[in-house]
PDB file of N, CA and C in Angstrom:
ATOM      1  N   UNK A   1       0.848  -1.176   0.000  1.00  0.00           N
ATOM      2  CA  UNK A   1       0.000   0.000   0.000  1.00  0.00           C
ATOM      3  C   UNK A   1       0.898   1.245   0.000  1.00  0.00           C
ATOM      4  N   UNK A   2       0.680   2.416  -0.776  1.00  0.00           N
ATOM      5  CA  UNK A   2       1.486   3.192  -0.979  1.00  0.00           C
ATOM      6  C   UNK A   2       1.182   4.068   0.163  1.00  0.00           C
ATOM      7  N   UNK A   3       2.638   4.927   0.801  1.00  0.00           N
ATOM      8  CA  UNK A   3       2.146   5.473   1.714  1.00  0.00           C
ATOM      9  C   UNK A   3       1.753   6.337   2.169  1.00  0.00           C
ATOM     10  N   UNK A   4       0.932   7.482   1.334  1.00  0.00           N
ATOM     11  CA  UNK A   4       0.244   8.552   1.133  1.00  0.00           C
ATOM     12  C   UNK A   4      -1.513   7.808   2.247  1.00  0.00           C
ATOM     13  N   UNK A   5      -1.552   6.233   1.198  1.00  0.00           N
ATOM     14  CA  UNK A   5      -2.693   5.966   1.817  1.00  0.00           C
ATOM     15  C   UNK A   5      -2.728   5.738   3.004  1.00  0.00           C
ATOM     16  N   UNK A   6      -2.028   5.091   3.675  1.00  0.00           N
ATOM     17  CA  UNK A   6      -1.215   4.503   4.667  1.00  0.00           C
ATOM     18  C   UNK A   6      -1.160   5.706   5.728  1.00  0.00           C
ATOM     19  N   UNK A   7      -0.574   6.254   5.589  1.00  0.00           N
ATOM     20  CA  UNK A   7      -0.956   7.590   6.530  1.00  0.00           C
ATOM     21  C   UNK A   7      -2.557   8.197   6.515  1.00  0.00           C
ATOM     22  N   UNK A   8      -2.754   8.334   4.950  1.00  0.00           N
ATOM     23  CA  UNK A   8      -4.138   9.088   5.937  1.00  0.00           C
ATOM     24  C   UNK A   8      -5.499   8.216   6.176  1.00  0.00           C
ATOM     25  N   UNK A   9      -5.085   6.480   6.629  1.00  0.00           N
ATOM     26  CA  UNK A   9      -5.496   5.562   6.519  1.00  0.00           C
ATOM     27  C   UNK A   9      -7.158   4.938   5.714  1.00  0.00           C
ATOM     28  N   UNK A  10      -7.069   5.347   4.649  1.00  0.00           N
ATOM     29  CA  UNK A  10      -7.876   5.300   3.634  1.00  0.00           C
ATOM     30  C   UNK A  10      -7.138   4.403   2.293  1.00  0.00           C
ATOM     31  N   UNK A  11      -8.499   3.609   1.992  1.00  0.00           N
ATOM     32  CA  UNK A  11      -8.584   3.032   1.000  1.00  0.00           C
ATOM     33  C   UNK A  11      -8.067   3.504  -0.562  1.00  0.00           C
ATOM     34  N   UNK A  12      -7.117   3.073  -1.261  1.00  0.00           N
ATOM     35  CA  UNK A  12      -6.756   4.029  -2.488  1.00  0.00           C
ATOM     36  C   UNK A  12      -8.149   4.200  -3.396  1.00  0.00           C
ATOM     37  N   UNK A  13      -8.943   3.047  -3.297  1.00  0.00           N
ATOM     38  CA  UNK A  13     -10.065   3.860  -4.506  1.00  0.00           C
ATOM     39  C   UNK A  13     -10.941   4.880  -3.864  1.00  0.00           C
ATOM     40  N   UNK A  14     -10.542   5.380  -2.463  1.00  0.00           N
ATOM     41  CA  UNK A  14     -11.015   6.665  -1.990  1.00  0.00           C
ATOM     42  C   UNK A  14      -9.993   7.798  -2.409  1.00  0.00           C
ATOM     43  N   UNK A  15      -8.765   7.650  -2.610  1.00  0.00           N
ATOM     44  CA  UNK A  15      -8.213   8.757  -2.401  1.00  0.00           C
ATOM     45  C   UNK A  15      -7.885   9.626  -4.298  1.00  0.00           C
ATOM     46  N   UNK A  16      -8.236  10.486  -4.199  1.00  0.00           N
ATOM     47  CA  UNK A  16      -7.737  11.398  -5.858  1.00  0.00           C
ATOM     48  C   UNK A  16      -6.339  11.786  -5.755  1.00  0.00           C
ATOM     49  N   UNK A  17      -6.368  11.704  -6.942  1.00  0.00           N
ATOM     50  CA  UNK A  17      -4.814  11.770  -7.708  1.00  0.00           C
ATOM     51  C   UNK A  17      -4.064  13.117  -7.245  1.00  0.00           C
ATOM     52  N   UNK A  18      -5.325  14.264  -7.357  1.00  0.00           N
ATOM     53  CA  UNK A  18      -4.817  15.623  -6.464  1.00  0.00           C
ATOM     54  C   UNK A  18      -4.629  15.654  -5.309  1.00  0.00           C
ATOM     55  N   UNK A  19      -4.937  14.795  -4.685  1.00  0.00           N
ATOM     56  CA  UNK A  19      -4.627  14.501  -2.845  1.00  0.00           C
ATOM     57  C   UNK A  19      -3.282  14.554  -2.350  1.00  0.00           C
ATOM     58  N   UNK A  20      -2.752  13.472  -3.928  1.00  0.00           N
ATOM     59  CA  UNK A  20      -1.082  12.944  -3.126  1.00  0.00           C
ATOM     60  C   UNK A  20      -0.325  13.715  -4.075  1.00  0.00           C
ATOM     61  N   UNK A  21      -0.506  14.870  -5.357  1.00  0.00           N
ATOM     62  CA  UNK A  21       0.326  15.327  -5.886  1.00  0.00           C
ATOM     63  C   UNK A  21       1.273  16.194  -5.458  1.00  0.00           C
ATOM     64  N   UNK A  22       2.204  17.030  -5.800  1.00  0.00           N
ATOM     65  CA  UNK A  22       2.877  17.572  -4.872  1.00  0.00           C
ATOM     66  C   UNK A  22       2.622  19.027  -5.231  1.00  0.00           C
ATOM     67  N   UNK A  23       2.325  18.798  -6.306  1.00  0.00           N
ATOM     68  CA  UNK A  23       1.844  20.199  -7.110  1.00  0.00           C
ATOM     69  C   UNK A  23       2.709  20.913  -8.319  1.00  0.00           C
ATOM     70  N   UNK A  24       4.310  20.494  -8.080  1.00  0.00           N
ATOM     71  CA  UNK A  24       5.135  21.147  -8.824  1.00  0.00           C
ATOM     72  C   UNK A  24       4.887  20.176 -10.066  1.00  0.00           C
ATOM     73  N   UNK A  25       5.311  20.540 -11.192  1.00  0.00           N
ATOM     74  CA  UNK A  25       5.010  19.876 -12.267  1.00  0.00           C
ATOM     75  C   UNK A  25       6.436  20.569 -13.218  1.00  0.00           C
ATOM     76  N   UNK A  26       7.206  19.263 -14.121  1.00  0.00           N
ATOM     77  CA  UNK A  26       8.124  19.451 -14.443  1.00  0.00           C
ATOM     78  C   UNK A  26       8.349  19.261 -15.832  1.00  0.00           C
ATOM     79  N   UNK A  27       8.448  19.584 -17.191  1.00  0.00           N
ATOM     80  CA  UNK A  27       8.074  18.336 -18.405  1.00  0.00           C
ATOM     81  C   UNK A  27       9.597  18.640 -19.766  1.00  0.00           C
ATOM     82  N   UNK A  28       9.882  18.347 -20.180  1.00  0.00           N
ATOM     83  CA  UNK A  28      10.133  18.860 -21.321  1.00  0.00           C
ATOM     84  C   UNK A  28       9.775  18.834 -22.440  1.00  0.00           C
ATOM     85  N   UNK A  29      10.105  19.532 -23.440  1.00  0.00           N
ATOM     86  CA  UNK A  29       9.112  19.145 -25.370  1.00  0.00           C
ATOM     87  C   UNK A  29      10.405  18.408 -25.944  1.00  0.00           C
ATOM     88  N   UNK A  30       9.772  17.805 -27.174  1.00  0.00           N
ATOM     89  CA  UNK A  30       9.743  17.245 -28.409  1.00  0.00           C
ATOM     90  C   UNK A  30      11.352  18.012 -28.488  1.00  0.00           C
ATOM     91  N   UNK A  31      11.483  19.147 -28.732  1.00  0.00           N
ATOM     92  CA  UNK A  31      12.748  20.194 -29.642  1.00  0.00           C
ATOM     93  C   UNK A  31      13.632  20.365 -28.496  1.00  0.00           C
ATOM     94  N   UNK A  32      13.379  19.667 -27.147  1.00  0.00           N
ATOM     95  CA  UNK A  32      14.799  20.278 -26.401  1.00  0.00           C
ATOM     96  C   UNK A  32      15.692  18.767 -26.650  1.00  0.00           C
ATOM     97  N   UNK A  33      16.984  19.722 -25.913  1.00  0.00           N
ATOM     98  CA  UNK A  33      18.073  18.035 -26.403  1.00  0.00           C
ATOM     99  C   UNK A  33      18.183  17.886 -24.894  1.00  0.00           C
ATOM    100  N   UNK A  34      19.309  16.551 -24.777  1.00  0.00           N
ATOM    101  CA  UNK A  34      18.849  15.626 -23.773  1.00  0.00           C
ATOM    102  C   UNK A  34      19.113  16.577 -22.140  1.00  0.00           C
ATOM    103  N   UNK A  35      20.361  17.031 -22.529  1.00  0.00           N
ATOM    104  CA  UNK A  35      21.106  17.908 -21.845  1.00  0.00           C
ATOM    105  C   UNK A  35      20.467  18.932 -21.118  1.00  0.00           C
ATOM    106  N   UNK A  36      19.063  19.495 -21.925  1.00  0.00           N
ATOM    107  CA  UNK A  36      18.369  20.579 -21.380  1.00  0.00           C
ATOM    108  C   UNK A  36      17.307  19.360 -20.215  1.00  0.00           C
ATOM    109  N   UNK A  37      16.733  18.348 -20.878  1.00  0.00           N
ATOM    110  CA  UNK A  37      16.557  17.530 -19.976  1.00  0.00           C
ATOM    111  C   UNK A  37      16.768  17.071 -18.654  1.00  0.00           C
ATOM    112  N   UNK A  38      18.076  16.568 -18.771  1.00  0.00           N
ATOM    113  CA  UNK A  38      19.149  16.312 -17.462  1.00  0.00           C
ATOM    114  C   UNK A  38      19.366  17.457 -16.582  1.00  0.00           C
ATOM    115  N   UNK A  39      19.186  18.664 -16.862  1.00  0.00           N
ATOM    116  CA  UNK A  39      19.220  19.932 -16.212  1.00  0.00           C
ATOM    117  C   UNK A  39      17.918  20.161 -15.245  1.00  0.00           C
ATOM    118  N   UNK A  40      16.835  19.498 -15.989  1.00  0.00           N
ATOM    119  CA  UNK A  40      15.166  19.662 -15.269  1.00  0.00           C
ATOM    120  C   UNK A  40      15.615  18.990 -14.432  1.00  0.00           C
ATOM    121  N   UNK A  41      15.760  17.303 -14.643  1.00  0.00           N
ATOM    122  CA  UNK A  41      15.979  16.273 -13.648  1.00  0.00           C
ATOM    123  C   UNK A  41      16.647  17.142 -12.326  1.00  0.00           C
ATOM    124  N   UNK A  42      18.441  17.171 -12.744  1.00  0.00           N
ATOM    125  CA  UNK A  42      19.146  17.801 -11.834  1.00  0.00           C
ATOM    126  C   UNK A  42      18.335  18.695 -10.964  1.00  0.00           C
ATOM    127  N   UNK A  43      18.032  19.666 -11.184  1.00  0.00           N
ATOM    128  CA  UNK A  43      17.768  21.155 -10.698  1.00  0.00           C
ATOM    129  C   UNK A  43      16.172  20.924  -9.217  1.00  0.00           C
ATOM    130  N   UNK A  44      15.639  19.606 -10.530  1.00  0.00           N
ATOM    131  CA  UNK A  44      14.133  19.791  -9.475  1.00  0.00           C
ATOM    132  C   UNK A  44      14.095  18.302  -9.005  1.00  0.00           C
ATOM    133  N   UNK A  45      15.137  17.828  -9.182  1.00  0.00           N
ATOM    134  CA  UNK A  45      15.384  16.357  -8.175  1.00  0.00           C
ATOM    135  C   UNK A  45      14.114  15.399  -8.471  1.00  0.00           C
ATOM    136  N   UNK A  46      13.778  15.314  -9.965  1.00  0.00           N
ATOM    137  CA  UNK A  46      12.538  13.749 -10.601  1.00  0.00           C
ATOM    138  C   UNK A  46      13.472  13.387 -11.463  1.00  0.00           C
ATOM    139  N   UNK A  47      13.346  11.976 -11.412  1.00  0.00           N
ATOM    140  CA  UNK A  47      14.077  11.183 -12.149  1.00  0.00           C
ATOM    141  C   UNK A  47      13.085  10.944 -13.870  1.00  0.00           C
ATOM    142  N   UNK A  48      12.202  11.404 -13.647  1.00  0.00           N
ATOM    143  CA  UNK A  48      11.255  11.462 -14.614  1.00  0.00           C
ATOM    144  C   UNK A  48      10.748  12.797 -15.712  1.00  0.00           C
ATOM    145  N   UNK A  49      10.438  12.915 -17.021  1.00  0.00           N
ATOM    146  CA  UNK A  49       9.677  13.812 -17.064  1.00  0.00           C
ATOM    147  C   UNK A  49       9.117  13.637 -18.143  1.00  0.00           C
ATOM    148  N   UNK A  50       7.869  14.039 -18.186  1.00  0.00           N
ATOM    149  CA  UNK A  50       6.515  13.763 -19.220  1.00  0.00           C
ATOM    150  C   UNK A  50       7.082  14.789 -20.370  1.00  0.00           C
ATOM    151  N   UNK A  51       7.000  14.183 -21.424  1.00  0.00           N
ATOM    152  CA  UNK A  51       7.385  14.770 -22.826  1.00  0.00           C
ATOM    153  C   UNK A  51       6.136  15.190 -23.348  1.00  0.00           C
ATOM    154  N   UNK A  52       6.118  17.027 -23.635  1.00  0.00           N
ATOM    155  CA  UNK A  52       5.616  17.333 -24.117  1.00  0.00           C
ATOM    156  C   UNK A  52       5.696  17.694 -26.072  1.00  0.00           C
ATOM    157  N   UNK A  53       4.538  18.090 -26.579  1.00  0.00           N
ATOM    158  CA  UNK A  53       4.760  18.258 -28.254  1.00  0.00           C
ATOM    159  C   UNK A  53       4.937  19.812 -28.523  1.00  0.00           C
ATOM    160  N   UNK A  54       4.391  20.184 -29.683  1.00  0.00           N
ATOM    161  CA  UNK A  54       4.518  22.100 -29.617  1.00  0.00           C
ATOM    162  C   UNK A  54       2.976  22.300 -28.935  1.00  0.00           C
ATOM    163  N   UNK A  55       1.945  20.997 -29.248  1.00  0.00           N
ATOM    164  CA  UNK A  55       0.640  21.771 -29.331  1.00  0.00           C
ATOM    165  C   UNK A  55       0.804  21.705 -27.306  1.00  0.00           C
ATOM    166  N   UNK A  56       1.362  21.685 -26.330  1.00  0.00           N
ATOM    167  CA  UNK A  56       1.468  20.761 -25.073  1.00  0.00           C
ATOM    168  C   UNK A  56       1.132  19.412 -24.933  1.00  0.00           C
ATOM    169  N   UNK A  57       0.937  18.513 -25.532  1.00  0.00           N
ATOM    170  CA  UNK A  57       0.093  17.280 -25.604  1.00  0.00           C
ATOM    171  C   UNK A  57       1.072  16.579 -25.254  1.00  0.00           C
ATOM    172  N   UNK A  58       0.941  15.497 -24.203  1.00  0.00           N
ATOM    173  CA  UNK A  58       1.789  14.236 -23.516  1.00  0.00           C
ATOM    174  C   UNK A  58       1.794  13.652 -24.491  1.00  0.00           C
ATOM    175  N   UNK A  59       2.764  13.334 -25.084  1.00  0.00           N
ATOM    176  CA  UNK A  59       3.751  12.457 -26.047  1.00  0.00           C
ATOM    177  C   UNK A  59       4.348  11.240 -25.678  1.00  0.00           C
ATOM    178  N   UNK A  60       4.884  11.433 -24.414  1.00  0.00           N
ATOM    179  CA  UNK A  60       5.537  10.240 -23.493  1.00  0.00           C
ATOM    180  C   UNK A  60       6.523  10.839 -22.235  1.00  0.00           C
ATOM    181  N   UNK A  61       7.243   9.558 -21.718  1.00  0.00           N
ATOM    182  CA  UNK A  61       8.132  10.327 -20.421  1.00  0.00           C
ATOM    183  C   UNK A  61       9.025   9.777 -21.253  1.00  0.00           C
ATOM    184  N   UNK A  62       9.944  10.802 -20.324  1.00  0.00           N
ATOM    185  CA  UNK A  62      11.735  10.617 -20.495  1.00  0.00           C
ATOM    186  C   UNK A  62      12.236   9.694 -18.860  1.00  0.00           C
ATOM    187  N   UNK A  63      13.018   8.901 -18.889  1.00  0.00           N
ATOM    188  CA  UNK A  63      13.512   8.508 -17.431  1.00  0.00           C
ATOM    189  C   UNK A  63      15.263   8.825 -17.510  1.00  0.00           C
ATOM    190  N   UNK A  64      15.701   9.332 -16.487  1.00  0.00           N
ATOM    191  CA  UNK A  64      17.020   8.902 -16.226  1.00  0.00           C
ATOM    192  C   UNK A  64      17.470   7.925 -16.603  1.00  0.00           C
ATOM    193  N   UNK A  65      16.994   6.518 -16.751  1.00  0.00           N
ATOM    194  CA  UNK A  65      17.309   5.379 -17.152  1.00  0.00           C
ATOM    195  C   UNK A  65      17.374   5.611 -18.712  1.00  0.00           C
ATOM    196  N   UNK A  66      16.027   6.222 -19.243  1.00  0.00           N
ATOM    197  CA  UNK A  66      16.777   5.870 -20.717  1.00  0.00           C
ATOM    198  C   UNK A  66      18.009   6.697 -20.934  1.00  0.00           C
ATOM    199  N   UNK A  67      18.077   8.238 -20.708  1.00  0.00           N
ATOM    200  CA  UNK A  67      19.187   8.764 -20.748  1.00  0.00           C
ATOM    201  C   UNK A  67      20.745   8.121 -20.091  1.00  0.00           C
ATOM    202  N   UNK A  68      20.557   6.750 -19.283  1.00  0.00           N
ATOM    203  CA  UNK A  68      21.711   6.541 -18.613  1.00  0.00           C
ATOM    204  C   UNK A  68      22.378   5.051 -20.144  1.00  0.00           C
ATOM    205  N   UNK A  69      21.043   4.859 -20.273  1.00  0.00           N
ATOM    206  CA  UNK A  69      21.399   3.778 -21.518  1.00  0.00           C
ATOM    207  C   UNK A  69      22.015   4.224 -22.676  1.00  0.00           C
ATOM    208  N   UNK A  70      21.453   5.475 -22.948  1.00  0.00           N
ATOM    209  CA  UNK A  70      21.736   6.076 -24.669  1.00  0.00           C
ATOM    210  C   UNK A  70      22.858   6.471 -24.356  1.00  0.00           C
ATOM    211  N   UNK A  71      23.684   7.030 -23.244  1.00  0.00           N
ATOM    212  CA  UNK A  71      25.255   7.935 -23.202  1.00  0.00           C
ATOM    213  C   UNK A  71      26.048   7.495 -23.547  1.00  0.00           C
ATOM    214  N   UNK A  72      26.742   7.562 -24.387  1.00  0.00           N
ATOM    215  CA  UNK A  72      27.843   6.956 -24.748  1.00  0.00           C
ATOM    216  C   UNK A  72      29.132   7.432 -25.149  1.00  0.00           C
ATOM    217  N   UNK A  73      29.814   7.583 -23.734  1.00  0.00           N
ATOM    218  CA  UNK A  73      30.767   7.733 -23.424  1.00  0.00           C
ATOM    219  C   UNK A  73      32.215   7.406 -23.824  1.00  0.00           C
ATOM    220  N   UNK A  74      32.392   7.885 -25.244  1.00  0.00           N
ATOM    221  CA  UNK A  74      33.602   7.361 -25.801  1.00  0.00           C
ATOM    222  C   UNK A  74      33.837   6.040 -26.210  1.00  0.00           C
ATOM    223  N   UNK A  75      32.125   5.391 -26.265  1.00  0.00           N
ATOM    224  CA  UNK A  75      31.898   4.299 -27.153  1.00  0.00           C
ATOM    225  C   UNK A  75      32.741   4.308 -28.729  1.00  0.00           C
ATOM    226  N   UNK A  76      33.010   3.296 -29.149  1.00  0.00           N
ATOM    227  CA  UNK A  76      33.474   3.299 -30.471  1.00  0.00           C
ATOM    228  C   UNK A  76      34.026   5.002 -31.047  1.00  0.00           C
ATOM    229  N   UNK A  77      34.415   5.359 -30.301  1.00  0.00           N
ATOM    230  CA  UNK A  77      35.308   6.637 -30.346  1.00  0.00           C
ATOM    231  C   UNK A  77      34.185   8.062 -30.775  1.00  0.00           C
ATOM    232  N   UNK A  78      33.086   7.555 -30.021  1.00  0.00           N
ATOM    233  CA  UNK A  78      32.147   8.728 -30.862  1.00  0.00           C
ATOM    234  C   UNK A  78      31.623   9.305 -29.488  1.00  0.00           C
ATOM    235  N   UNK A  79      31.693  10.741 -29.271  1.00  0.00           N
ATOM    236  CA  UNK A  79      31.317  11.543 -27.587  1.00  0.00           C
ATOM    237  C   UNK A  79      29.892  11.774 -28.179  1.00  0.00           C
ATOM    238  N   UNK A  80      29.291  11.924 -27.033  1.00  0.00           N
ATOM    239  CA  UNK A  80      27.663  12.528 -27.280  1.00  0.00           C
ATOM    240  C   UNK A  80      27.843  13.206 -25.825  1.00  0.00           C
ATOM    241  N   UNK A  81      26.789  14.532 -26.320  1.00  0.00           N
ATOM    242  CA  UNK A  81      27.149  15.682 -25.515  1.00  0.00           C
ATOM    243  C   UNK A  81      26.598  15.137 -23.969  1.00  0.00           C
ATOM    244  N   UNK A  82      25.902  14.801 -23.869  1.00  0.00           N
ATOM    245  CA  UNK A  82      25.918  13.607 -22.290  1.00  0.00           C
ATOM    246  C   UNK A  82      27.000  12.313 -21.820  1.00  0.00           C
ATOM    247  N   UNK A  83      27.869  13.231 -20.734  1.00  0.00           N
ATOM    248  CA  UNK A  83      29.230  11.970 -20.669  1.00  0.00           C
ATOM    249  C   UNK A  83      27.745  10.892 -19.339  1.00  0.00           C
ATOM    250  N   UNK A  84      28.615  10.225 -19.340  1.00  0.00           N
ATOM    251  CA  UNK A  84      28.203   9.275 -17.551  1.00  0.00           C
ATOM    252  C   UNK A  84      28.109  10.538 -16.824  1.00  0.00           C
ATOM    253  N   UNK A  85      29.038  10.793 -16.396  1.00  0.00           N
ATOM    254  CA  UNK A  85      29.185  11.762 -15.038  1.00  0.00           C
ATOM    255  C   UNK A  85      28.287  13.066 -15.059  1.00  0.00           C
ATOM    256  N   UNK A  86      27.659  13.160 -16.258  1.00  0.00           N
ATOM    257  CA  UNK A  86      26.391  13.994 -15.809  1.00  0.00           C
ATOM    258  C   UNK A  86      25.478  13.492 -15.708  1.00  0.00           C
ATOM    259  N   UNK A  87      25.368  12.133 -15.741  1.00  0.00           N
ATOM    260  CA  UNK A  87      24.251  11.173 -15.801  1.00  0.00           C
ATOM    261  C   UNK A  87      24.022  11.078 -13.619  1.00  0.00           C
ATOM    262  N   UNK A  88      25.530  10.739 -13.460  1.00  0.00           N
ATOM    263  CA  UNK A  88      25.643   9.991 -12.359  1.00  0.00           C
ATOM    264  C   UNK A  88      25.267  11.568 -11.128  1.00  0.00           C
ATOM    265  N   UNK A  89      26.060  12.911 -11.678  1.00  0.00           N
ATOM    266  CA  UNK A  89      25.918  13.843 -10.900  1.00  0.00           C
ATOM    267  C   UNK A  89      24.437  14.195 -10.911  1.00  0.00           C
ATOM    268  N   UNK A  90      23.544  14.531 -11.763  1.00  0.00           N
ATOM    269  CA  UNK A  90      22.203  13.926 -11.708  1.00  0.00           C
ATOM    270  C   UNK A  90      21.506  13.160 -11.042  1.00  0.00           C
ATOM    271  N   UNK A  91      22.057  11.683 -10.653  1.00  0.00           N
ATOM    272  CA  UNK A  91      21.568  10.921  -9.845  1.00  0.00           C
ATOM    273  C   UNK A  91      22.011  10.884  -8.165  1.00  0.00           C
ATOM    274  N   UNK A  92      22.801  11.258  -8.512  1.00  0.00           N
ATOM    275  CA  UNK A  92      23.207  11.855  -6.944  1.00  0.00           C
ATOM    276  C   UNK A  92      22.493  13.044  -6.164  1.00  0.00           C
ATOM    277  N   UNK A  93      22.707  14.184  -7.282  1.00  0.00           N
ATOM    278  CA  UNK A  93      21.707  15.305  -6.929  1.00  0.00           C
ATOM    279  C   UNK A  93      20.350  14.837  -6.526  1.00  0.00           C
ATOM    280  N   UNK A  94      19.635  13.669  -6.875  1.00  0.00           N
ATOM    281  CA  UNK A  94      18.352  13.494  -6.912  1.00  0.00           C
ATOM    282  C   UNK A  94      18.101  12.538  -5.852  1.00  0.00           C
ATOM    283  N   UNK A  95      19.039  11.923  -4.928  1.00  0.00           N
ATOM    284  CA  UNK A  95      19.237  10.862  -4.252  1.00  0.00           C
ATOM    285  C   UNK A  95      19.380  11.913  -2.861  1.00  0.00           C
ATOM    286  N   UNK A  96      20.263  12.958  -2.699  1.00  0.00           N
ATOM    287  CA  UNK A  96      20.413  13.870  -1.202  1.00  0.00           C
ATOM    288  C   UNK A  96      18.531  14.296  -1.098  1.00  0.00           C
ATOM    289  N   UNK A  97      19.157  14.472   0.223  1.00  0.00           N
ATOM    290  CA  UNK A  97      17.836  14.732   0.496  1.00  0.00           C
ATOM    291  C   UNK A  97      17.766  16.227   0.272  1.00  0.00           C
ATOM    292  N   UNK A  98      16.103  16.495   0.641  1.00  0.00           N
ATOM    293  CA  UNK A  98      15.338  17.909  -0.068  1.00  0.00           C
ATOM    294  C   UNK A  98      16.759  19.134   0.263  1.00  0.00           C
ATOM    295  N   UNK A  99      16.790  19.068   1.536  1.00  0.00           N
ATOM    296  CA  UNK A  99      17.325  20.587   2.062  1.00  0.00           C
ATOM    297  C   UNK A  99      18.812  20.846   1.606  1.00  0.00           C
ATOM    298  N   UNK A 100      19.714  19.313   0.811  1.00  0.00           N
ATOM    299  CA  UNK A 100      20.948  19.639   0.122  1.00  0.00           C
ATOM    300  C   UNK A 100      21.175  19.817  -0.735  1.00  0.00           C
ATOM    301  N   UNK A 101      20.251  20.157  -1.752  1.00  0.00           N
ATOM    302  CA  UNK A 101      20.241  20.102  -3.062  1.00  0.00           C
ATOM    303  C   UNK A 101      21.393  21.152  -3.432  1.00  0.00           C
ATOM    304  N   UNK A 102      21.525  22.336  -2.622  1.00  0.00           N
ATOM    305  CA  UNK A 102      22.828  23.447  -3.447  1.00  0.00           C
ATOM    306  C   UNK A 102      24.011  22.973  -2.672  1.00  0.00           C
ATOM    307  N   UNK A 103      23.987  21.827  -1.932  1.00  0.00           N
ATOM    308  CA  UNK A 103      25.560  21.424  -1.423  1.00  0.00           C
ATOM    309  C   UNK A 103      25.959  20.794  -2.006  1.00  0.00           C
ATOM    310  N   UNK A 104      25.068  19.539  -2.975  1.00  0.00           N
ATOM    311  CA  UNK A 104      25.245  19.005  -3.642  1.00  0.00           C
ATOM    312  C   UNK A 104      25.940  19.327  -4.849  1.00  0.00           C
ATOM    313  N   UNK A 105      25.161  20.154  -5.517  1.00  0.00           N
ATOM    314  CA  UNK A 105      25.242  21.063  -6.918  1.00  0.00           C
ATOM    315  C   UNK A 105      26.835  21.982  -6.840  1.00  0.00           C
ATOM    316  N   UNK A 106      26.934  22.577  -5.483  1.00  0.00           N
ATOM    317  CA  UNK A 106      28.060  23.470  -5.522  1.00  0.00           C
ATOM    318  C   UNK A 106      29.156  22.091  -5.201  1.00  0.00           C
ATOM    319  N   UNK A 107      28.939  21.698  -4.544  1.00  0.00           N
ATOM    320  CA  UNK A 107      30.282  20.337  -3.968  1.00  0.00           C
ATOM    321  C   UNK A 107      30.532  19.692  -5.770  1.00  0.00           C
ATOM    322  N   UNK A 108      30.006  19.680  -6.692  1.00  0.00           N
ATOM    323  CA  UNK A 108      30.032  18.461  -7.135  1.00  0.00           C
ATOM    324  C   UNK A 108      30.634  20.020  -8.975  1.00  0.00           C
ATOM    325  N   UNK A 109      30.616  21.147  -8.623  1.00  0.00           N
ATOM    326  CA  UNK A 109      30.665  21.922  -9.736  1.00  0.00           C
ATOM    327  C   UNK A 109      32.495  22.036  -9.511  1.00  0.00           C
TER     328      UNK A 109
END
């Protein structure tokens, strides 16, 4: 049982989706590159973000995971502008908890 319900000890087909949201909402479009991506992640600590189109229309999500798969890091001698280590400083950033996020960011620049 997830624990939104769990605390406010109610049944999930009682509880709405606006109950447990957090409110901030994060996305990127279709035309940004991955990098502007990894920057949302970084900055607002979701490992996730819903891909938007030009018209706004959910298209799909992006995960850290796929971005950690596609990097390729001096694979077959070819760089792509995402090394690992912005993959990993990313995942670190997103792993401290809420109140370290600029110790993180400054420790790690």
């Amino acid at each position: 049982m997830p624990i939104s319900a769990a605390v406010q000890n109610r049944n999930l087909s009682n509880i709405a989706v606006e109950d447990v949201i957090t409110g901030d909402f994060f996305a990127c479009r279709t035309e940004d590159d991955v990098r502007q991506a990894l920057d949302i992640m970084l900055h607002n600590k979701v490992r996730r973000l819903p891909v938007l189109d030009e018209d706004e229309l959910l298209i799909g999500m992006l995960s850290l995971n796929d971005i950690a798969r596609k990097v390729e890091d001096g694979k077959n001698g070819k760089r792509t502008e995402v090394a690992y280590r912005d993959v990993i400083k990313t995942y670190k950033s997103i792993c401290e908890p809420r109140g370290k996020t600029s110790q993180a960011l400054t420790a790690s620049a």
